[in-house]
C-alpha atoms as a PDB file:
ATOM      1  CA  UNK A   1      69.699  59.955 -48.544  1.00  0.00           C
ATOM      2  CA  UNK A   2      70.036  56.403 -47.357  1.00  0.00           C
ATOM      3  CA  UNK A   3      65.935  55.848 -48.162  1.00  0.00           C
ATOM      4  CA  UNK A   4      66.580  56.855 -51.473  1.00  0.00           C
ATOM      5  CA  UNK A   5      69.144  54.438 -52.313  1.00  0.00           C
ATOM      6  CA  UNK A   6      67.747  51.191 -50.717  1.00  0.00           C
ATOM      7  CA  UNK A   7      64.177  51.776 -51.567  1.00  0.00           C
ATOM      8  CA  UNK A   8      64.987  50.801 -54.970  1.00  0.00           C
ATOM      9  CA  UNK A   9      66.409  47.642 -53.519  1.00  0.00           C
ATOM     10  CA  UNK A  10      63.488  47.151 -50.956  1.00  0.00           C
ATOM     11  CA  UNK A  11      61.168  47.518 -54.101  1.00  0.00           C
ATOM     12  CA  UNK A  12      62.729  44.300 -56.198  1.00  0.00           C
ATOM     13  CA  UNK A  13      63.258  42.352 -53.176  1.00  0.00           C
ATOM     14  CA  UNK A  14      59.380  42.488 -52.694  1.00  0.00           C
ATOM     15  CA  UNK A  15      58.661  42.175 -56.441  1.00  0.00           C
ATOM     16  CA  UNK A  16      60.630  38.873 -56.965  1.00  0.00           C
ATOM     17  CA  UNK A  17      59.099  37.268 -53.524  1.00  0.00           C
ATOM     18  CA  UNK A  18      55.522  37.879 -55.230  1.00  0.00           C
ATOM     19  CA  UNK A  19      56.335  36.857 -58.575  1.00  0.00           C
ATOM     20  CA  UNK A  20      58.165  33.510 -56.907  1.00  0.00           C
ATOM     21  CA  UNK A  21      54.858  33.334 -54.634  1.00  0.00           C
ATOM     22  CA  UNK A  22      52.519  33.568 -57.481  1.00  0.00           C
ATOM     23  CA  UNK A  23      53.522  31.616 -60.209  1.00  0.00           C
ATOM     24  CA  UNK A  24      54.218  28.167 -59.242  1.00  0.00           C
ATOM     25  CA  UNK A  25      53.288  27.388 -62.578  1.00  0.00           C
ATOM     26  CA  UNK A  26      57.171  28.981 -63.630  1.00  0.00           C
ATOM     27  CA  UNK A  27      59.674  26.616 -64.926  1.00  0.00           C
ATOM     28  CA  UNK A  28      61.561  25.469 -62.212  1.00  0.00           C
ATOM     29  CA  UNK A  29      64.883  26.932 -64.077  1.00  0.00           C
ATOM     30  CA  UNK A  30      63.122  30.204 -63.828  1.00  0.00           C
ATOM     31  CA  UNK A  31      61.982  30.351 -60.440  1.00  0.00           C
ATOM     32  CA  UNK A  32      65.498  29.107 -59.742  1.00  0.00           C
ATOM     33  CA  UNK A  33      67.085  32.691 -61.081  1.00  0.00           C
ATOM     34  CA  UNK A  34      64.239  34.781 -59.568  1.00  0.00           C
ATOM     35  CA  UNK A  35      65.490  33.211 -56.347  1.00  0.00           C
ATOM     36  CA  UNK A  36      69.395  33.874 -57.007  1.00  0.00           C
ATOM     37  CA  UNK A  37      68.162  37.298 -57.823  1.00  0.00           C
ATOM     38  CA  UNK A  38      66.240  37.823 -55.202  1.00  0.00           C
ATOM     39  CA  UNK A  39      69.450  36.129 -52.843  1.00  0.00           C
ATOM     40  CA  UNK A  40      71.486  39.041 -54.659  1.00  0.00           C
ATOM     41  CA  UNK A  41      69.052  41.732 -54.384  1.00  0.00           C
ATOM     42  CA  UNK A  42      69.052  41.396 -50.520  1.00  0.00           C
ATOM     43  CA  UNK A  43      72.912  40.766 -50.108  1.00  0.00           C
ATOM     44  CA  UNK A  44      73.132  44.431 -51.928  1.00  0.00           C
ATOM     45  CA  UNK A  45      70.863  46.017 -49.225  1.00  0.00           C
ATOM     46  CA  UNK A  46      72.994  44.314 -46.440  1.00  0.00           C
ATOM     47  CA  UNK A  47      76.118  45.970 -48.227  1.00  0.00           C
ATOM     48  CA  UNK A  48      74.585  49.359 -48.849  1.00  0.00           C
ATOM     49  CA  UNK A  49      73.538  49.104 -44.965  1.00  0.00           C
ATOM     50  CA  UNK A  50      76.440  48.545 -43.653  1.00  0.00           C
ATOM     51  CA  UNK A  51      78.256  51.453 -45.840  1.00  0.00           C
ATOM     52  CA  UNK A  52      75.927  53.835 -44.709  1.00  0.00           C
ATOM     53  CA  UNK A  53      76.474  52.905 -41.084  1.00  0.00           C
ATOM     54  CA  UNK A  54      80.432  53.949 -41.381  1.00  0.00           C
ATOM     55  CA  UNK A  55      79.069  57.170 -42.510  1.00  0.00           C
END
């Protein structure tokens, strides 16, 4: 059960780290909310890890 809910996670994490590697050509104020994004996608998996370790 736990793969299933932070492979979604694990999946936009590694999307927005391409997309931010890829595109330099982005406006800054873009790549600036892929990052926060990105910052929020991974805070979610340390979150959802840590509630599935009290289980």
């Amino acid at each position: 059960m736990s793969h299933k809910l932070q492979a979604p996670l694990i999946v936009v994490t590694g999307s927005l780290k391409r997309v931010i590697r890829k595109a330099p050509e982005l406006e800054a104020q873009l790549v600036q909310r892929l990052q926060d994004t990105e910052e929020e996608t991974i805070g979610m998996q340390q979150l959802l890890g840590e509630a599935l370790k009290r289980h």
